[in-house]
N, C-alpha and C. Protein backbone atom coordinates (compact mmCIF):
# COMPACT_ATOMS: atom_id res chain seq x y z
N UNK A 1 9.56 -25.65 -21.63
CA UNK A 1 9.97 -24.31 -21.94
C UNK A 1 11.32 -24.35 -22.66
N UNK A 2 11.71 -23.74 -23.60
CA UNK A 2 12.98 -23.65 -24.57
C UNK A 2 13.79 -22.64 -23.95
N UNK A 3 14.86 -22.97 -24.31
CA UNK A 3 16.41 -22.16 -23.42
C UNK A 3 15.98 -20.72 -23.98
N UNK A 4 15.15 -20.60 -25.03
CA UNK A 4 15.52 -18.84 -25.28
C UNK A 4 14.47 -18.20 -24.52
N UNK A 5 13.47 -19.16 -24.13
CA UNK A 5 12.13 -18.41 -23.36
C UNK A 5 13.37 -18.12 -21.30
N UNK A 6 13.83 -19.18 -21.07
CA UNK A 6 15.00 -18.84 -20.14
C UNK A 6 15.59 -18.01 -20.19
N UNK A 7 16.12 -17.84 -21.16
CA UNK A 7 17.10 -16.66 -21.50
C UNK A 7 16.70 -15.49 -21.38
N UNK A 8 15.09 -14.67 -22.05
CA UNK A 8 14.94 -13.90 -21.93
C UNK A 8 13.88 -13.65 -20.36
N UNK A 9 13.57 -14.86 -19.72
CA UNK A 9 13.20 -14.49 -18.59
C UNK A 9 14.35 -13.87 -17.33
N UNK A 10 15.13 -14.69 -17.63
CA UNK A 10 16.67 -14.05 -17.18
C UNK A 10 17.19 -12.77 -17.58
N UNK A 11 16.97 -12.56 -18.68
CA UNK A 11 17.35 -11.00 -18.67
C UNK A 11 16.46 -10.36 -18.00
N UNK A 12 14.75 -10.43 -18.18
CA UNK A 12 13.98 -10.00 -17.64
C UNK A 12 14.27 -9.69 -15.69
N UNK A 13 14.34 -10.80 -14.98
CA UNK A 13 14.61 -11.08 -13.78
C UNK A 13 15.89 -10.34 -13.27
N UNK A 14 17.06 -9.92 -14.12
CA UNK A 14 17.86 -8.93 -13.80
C UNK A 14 17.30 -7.04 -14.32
N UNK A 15 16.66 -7.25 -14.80
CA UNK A 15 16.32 -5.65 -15.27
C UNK A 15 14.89 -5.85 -16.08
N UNK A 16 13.72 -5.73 -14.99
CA UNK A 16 12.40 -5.94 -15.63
C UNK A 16 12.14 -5.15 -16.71
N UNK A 17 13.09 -3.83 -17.22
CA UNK A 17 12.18 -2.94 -17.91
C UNK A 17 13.75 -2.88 -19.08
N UNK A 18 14.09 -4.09 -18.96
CA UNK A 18 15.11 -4.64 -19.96
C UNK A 18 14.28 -4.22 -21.45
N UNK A 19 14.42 -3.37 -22.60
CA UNK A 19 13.88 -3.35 -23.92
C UNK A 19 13.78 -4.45 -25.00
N UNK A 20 12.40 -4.68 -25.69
CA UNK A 20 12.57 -5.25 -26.64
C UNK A 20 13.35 -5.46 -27.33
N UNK A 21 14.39 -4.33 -27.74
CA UNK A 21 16.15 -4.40 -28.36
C UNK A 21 16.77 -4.87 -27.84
N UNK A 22 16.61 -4.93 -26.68
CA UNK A 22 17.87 -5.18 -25.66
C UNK A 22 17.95 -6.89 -26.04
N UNK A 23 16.40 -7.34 -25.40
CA UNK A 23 16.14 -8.39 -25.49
C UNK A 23 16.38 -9.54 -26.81
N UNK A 24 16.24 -9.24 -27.66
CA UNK A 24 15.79 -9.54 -28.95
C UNK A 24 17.73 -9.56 -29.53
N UNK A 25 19.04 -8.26 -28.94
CA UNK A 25 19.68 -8.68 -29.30
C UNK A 25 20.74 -9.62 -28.71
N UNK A 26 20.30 -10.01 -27.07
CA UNK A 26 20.90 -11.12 -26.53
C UNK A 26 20.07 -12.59 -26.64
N UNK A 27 18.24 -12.22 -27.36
CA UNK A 27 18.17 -13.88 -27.63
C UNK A 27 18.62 -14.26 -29.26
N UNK A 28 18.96 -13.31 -29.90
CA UNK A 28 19.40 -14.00 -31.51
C UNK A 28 18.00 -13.64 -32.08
N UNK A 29 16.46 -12.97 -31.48
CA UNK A 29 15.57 -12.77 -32.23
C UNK A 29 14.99 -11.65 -32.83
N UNK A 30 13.88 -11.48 -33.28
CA UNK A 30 13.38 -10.26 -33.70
C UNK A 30 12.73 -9.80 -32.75
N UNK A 31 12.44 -8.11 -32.66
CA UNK A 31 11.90 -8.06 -31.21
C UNK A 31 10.50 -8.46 -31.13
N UNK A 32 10.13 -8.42 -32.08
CA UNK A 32 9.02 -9.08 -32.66
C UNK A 32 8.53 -10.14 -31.84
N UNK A 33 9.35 -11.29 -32.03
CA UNK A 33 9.22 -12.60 -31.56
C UNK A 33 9.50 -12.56 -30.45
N UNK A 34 10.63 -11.73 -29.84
CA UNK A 34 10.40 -11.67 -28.25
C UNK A 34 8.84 -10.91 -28.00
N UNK A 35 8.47 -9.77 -28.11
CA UNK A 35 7.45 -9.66 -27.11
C UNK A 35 6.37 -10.78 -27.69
N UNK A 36 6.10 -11.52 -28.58
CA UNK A 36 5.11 -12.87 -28.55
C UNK A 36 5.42 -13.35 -27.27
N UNK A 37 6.69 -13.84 -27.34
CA UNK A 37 7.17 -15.10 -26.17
C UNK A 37 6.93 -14.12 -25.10
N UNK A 38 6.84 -13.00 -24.36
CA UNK A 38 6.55 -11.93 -23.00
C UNK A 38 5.34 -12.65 -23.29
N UNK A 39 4.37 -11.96 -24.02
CA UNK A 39 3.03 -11.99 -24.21
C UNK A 39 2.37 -13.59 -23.68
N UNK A 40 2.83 -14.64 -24.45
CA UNK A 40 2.64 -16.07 -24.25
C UNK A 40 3.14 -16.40 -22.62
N UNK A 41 4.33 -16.02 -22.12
CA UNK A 41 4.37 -16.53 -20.76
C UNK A 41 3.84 -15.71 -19.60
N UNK A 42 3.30 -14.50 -20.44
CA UNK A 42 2.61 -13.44 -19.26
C UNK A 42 1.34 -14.21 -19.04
N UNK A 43 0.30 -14.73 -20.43
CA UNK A 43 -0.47 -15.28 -20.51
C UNK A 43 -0.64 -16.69 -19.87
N UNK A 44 0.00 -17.45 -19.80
CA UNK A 44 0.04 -18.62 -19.03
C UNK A 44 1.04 -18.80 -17.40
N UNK A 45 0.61 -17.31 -16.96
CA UNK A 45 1.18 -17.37 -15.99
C UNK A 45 2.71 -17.65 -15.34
N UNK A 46 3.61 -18.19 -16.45
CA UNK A 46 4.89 -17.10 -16.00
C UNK A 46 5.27 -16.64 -15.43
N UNK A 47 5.08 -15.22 -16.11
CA UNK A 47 5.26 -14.11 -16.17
C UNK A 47 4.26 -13.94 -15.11
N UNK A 48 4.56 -13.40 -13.83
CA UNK A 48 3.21 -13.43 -13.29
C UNK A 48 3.20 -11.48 -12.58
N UNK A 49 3.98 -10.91 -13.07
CA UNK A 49 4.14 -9.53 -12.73
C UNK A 49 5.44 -8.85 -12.95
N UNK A 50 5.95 -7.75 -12.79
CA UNK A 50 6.82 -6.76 -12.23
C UNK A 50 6.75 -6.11 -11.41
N UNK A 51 8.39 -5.81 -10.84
CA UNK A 51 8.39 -5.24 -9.30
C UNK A 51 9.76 -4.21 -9.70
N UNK A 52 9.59 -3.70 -8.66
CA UNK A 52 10.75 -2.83 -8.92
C UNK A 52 11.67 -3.19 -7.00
N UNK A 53 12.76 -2.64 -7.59
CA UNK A 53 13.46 -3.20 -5.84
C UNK A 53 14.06 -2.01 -5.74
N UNK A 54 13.79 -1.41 -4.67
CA UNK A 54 13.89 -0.62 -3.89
C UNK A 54 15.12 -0.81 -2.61
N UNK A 55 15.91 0.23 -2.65
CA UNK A 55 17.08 0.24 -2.13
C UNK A 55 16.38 0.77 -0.61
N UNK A 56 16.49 -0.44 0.52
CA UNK A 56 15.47 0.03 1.70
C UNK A 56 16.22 0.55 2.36
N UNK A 57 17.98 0.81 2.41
CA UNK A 57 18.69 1.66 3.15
C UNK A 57 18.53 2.89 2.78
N UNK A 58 18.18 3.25 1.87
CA UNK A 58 18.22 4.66 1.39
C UNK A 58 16.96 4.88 2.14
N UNK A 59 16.08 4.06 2.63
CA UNK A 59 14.04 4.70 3.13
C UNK A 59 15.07 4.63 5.11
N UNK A 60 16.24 3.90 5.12
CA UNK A 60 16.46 4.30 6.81
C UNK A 60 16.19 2.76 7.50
N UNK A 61 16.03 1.40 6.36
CA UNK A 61 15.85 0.50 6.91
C UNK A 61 17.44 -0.09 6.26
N UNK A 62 18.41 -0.33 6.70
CA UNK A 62 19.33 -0.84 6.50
C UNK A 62 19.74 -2.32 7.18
N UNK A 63 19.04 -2.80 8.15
CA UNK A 63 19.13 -3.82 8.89
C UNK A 63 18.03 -5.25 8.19
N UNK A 64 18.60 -6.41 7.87
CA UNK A 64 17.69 -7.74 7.27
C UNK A 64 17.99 -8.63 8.21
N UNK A 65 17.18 -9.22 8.40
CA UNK A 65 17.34 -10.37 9.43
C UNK A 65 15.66 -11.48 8.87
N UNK A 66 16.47 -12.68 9.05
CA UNK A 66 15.46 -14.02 9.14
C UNK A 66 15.13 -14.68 10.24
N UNK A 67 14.26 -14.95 10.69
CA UNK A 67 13.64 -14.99 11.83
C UNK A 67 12.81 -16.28 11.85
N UNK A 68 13.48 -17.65 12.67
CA UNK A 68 12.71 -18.89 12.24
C UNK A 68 11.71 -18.71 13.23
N UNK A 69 10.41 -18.95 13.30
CA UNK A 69 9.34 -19.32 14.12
C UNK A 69 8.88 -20.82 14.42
N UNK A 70 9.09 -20.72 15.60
CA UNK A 70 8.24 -22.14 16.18
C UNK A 70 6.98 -21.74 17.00
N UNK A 71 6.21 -22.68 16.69
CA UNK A 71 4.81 -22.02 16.38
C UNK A 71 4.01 -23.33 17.24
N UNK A 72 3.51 -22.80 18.72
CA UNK A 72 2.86 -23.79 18.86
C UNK A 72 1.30 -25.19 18.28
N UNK A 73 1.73 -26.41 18.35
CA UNK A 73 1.04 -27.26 17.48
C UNK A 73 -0.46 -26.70 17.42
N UNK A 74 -1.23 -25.78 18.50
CA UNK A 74 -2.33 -25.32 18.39
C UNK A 74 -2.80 -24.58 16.98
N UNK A 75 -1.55 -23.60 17.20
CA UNK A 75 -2.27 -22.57 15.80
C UNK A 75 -2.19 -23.24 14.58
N UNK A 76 -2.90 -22.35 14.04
CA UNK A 76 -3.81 -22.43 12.75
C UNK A 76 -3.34 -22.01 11.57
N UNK A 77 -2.74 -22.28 10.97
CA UNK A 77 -2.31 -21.43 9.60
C UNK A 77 -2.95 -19.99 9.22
N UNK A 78 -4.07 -20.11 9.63
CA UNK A 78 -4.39 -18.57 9.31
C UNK A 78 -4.53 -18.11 10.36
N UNK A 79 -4.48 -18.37 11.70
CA UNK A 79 -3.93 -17.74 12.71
C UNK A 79 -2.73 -17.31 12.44
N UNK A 80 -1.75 -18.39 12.26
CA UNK A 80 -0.48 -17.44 11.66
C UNK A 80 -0.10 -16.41 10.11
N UNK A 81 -0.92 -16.65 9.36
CA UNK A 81 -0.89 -15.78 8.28
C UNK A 81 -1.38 -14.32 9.26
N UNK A 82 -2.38 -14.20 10.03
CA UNK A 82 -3.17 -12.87 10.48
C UNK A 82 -2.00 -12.69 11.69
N UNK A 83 -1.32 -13.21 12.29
CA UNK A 83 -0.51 -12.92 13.19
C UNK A 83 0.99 -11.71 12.70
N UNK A 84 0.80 -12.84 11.19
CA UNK A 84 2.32 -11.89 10.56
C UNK A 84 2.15 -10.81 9.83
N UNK A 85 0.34 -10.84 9.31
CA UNK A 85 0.31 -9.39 8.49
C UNK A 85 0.03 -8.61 9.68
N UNK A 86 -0.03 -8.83 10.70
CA UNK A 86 -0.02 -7.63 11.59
C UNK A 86 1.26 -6.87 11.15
N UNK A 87 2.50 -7.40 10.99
CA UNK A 87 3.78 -7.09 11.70
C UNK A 87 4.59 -6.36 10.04
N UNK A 88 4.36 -4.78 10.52
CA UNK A 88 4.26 -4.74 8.94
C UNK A 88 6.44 -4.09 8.96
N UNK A 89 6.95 -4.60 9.96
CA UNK A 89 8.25 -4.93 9.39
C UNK A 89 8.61 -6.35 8.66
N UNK A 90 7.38 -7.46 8.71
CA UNK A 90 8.33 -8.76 7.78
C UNK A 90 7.81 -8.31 6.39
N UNK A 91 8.85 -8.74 5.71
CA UNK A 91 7.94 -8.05 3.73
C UNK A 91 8.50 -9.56 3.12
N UNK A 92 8.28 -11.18 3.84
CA UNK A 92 7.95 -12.40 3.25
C UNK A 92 8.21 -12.86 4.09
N UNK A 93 7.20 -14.10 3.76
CA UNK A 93 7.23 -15.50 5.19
C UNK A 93 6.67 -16.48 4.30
N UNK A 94 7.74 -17.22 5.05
CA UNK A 94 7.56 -19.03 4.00
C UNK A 94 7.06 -19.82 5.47
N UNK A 95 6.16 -20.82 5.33
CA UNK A 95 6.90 -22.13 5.76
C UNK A 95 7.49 -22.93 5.54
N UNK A 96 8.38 -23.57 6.41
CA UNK A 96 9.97 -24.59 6.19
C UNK A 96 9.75 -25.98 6.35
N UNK A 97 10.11 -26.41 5.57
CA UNK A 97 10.51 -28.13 6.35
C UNK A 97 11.94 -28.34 7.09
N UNK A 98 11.66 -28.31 8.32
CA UNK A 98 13.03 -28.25 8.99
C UNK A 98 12.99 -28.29 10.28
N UNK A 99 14.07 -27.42 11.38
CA UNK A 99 13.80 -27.12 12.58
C UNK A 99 12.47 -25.91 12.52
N UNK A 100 12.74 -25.33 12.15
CA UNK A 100 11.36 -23.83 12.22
C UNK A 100 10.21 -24.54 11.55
N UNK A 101 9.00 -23.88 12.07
CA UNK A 101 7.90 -24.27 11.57
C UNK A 101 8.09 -23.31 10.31
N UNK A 102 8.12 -21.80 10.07
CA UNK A 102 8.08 -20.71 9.55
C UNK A 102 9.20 -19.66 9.52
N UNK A 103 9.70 -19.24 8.44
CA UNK A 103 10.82 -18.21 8.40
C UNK A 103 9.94 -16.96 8.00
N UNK A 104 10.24 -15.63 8.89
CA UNK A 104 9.74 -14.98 7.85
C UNK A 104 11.40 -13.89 7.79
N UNK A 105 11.25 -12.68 6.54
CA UNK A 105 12.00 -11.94 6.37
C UNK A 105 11.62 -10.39 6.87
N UNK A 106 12.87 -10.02 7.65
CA UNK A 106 12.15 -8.62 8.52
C UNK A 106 13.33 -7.53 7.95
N UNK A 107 12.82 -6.06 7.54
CA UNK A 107 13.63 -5.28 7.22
C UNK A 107 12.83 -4.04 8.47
N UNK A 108 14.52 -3.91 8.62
CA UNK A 108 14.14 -2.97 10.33
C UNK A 108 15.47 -1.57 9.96
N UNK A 109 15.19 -0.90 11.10
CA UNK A 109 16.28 0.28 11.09
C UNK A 109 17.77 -0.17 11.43
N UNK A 110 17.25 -0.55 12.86
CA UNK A 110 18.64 -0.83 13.28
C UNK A 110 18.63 -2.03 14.05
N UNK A 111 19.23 -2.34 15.14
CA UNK A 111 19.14 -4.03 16.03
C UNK A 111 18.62 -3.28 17.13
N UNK A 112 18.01 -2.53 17.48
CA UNK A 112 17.40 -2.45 18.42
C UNK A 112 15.78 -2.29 17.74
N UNK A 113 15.71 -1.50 16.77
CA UNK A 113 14.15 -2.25 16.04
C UNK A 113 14.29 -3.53 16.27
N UNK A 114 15.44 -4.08 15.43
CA UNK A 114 15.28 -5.86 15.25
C UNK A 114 14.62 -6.39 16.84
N UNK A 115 15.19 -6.16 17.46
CA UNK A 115 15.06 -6.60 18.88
C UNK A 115 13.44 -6.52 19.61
N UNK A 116 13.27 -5.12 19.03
CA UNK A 116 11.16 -5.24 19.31
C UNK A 116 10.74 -5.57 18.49
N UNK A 117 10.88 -5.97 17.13
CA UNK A 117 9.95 -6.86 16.46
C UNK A 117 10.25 -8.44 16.93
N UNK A 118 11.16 -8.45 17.30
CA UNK A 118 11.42 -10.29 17.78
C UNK A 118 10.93 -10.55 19.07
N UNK A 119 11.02 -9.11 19.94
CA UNK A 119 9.72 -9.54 21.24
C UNK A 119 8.66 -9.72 21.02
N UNK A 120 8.17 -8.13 20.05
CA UNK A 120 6.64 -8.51 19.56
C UNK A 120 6.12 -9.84 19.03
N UNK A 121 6.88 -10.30 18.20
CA UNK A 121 6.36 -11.70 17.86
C UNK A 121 6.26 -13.41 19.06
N UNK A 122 7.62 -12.90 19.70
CA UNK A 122 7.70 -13.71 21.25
C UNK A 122 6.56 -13.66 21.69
N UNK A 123 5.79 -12.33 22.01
CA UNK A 123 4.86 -12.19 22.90
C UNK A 123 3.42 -12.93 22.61
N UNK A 124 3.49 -12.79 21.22
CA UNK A 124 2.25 -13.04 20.60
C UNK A 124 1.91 -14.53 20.56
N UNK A 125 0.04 -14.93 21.09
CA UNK A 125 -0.17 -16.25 21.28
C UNK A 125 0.32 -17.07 20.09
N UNK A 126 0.70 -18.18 20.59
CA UNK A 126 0.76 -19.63 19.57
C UNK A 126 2.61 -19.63 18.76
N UNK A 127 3.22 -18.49 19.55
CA UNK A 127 4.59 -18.75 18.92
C UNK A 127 5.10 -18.83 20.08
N UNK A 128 6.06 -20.12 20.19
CA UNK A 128 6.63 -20.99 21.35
C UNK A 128 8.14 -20.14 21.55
N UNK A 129 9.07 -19.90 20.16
CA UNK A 129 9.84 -19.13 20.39
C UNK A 129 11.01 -18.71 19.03
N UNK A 130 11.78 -17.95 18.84
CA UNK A 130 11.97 -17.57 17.68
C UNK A 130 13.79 -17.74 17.77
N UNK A 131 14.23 -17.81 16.68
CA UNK A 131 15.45 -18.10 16.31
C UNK A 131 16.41 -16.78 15.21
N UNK A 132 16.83 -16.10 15.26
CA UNK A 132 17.11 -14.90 14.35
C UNK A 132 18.43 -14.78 13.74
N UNK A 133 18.97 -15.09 12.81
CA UNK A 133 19.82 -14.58 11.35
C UNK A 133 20.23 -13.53 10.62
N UNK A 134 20.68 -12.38 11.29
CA UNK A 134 20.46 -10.88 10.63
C UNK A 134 22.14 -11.18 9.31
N UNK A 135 20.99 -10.54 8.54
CA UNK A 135 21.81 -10.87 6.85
C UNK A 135 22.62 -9.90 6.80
N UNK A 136 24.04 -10.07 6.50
CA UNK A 136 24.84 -9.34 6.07
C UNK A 136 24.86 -8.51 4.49
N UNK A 137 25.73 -9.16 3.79
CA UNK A 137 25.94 -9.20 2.43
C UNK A 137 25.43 -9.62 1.74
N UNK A 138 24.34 -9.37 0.79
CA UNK A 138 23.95 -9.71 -0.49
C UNK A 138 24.90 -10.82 -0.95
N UNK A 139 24.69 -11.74 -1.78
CA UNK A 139 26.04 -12.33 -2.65
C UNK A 139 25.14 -12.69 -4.21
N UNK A 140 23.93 -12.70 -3.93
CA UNK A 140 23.13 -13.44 -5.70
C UNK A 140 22.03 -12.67 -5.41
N UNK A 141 21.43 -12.20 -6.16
CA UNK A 141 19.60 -11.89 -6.19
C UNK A 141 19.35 -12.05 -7.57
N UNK A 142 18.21 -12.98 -7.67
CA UNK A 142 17.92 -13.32 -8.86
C UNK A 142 16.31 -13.23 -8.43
N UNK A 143 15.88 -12.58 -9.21
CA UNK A 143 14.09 -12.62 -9.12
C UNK A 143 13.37 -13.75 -9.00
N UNK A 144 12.11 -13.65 -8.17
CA UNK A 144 11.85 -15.20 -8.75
C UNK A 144 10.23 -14.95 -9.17
């Protein structure tokens, strides 16, 4: 991939609905040739969507917290995939190479939500026990 296809994925990744002008006059091109290069990395997967981000304090969820899971050796990966779409406060879950089997990310009201979604998940078979990180400050967000 060439630094200008970077470049304008980077602008992209700070402001998805960044303009062809916009674009075209921070890569040095025509806008022309930028939306080819959109078009070409939308097409080969890339580009694999747009999102918009949503300010979740303003919806009354102001509280983030990461939440490592240890997960007993029984379950199943899709035991745990169906365990976490139950839990429709996490909105992403990785698995880790590390101490946690699984991190997921939980946006809640306040620490006493936080606190029943981290029982709820306690309670639930095949998770041994959970570890929690509530996020302060933003410092980088870069799309990915």
């Amino acid at each position: 991939m060439e630094d200008t296809d970077r470049g304008i994925l980077r602008e992209l990744a700070m402001d998805a609905r960044a303009s062809l002008e916009h674009l075209a006059r921070v890569s040095g091109l025509a806008a022309s040739s930028v939306k080819r290069r959109i078009a070409r990395l939308e097409e080969t997967g890339v580009i694999r969507g747009y999102t918009v981000r949503v300010d979740q304090r303003q919806l009354g969820l102001g509280v983030q917290a990461l939440i490592g899971l240890y997960v007993a050796p029984s379950t199943s990966r899709a035991e745990l995939i169906a365990s976490l779409n139950e839990q429709e406060e996490i909105v992403r879950a990785w698995t880790t190479a590390g101490n946690a089997d699984a991190q997921v990310l939980v946006q809640v009201r306040d620490t006493d939500h936080l606190e029943q979604v981290i029982l709820r998940l306690q309670q639930m078979p095949g998770f041994a026990h959970t570890r929690t990180q509530i996020l302060l400050t933003e410092l980088v967000h870069r799309s990915s």
